[in-house]
Protein backbone atom coordinates (compact mmCIF):
# COMPACT_ATOMS: atom_id res chain seq x y z
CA UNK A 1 0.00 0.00 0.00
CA UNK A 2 3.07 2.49 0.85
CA UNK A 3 5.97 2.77 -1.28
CA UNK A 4 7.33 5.65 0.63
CA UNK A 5 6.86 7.32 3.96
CA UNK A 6 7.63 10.72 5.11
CA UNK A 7 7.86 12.64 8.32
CA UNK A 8 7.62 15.93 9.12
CA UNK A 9 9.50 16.46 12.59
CA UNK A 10 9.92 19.27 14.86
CA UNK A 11 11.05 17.70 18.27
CA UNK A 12 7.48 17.62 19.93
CA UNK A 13 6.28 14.73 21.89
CA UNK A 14 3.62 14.38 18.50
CA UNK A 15 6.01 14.31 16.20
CA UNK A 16 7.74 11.41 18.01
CA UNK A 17 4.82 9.69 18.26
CA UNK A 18 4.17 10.22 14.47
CA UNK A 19 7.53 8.55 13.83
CA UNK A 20 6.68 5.71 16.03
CA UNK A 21 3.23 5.33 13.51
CA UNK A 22 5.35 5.77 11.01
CA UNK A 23 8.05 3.30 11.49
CA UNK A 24 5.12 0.74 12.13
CA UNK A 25 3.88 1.38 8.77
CA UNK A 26 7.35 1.15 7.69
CA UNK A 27 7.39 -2.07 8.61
CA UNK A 28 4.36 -3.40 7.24
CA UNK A 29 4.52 -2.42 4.03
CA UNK A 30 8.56 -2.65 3.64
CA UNK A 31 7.78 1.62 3.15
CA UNK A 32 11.32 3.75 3.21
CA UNK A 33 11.09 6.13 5.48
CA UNK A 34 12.46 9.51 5.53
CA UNK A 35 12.53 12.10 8.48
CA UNK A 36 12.53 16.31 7.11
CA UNK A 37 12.99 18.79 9.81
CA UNK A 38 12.92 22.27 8.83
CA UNK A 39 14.84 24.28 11.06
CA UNK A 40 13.65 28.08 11.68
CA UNK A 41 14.54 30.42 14.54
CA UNK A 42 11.60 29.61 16.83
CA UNK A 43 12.37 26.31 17.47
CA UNK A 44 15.85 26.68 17.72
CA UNK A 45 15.43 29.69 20.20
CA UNK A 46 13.16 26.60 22.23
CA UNK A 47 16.12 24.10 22.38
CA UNK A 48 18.88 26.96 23.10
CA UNK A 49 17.05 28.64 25.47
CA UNK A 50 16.09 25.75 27.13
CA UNK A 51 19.53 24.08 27.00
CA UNK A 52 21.08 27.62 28.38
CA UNK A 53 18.44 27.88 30.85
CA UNK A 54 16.65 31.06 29.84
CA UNK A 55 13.71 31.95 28.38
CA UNK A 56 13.45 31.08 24.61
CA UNK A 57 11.98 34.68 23.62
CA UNK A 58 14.56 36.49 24.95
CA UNK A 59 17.51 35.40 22.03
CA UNK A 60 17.48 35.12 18.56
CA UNK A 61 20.05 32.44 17.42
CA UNK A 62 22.38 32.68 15.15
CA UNK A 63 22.28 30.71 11.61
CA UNK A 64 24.50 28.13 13.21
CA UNK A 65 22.93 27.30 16.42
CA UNK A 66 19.34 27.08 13.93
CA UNK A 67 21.67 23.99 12.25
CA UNK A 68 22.93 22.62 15.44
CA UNK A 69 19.45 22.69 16.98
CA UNK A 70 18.02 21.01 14.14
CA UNK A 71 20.39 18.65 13.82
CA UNK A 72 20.00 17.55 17.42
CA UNK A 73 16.14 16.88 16.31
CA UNK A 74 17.10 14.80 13.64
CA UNK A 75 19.20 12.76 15.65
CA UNK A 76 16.27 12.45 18.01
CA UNK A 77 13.81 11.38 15.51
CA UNK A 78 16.69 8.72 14.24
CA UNK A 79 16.91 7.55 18.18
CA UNK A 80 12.74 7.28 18.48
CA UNK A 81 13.15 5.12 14.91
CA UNK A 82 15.64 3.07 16.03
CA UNK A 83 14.07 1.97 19.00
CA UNK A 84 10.59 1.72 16.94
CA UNK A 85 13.05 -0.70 15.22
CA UNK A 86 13.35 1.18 12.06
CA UNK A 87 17.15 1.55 11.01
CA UNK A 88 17.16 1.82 7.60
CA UNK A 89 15.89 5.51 7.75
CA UNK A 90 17.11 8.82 5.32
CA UNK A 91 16.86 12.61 6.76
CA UNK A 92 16.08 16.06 5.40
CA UNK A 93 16.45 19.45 6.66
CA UNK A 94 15.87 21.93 4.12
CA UNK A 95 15.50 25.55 4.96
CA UNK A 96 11.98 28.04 4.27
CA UNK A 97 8.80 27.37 4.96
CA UNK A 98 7.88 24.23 6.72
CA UNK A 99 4.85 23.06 5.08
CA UNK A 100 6.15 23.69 1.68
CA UNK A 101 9.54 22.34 1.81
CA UNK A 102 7.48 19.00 3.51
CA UNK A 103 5.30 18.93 0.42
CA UNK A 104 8.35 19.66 -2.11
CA UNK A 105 10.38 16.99 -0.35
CA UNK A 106 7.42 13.59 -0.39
CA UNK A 107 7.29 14.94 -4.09
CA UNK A 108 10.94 14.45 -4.54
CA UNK A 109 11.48 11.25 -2.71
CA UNK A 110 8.07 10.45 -4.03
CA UNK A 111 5.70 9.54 -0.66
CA UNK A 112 3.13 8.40 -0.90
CA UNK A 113 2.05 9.00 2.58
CA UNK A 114 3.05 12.05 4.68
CA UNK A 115 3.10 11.89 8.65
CA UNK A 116 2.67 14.80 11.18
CA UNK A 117 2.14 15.09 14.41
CA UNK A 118 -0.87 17.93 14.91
CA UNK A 119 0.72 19.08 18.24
CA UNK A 120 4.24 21.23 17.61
CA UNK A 121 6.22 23.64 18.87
CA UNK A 122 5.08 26.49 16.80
CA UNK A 123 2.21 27.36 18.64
CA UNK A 124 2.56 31.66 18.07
CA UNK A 125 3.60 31.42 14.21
CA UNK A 126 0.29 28.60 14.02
CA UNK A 127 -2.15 31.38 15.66
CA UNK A 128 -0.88 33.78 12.56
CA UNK A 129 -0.39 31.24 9.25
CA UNK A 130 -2.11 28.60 10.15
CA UNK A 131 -0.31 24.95 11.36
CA UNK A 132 1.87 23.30 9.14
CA UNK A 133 -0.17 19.88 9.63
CA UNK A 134 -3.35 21.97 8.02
CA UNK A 135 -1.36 23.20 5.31
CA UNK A 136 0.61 19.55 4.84
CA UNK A 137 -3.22 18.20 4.73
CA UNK A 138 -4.69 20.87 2.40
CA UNK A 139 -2.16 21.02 -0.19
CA UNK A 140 -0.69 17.25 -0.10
CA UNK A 141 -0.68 15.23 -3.61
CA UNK A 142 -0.60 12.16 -1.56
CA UNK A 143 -1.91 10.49 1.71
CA UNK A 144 -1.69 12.49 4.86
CA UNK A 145 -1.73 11.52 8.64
CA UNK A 146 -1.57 13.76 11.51
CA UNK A 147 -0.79 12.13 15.04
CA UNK A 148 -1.73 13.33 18.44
């Protein structure tokens, strides 16, 4: 039924659990499975505020700690997959917008099923644009499903 599963990831518990649903598919239907993260500066202000022990509002990171930070959730989504006993498992981080660089990546790898988790970090920017996992959902050539 799969060919090809993606996940968008942004650190949340929901977007762990969406990898979890994800790998499980994997699994079933001998799916790959990539992980995208796109990095921007709110998240990354979340992780290096919360690793430096201030509030995340307060800095704006630089370019590089944006790349660290979103490394560090890719290697956290590749930890939850492992131990969801998915190893075989490619990553993405492209920069821009998240929901369009999630779309423009399942068309490249060609998915045929994208996974979200409907719960992320980006609660401010969401109350503005709108959440990534509505846009994924609205705009998706393919199968979508969002995770609590």
């Amino acid at each position: 039924m799969f060919k090809e599963i993606i996940v968008g990831i942004d650190g949340s518990p929901s977007s762990h659990q969406a990898i979890r649903i994800a790998c499980d598919l994997s699994r079933k239907y001998d799916a790959g499975l990539t992980l995208i993260h796109v990095p921007h500066a709110e998240a990354a202000a979340y992780a290096v505020g919360a690793a430096a022990g201030y509030h995340a509002l307060t800095t704006i990171p630089s370019f590089e700690q944006v790349e660290a930070a979103g490394q560090q959730i890719l290697d956290a989504g590749l930890a939850v997959a492992e131990k969801a006993g998915c190893t075989d498992v490619n990553t993405l981080m492209p920069h821009g917008d998240a929901a369009t660089e999630i779309l423009a990546s399942a068309e490249e790898v060609g998915a045929d099923l994208i996974v979200t988790g409907r719960r992320g970090l980006s609660r401010i920017s969401s109350l503005v644009l709108g959440s990534t996992t509505q846009r994924v959902s609205h705009l998706a050539k393919c199968a979508c499903l969002s995770v609590i």
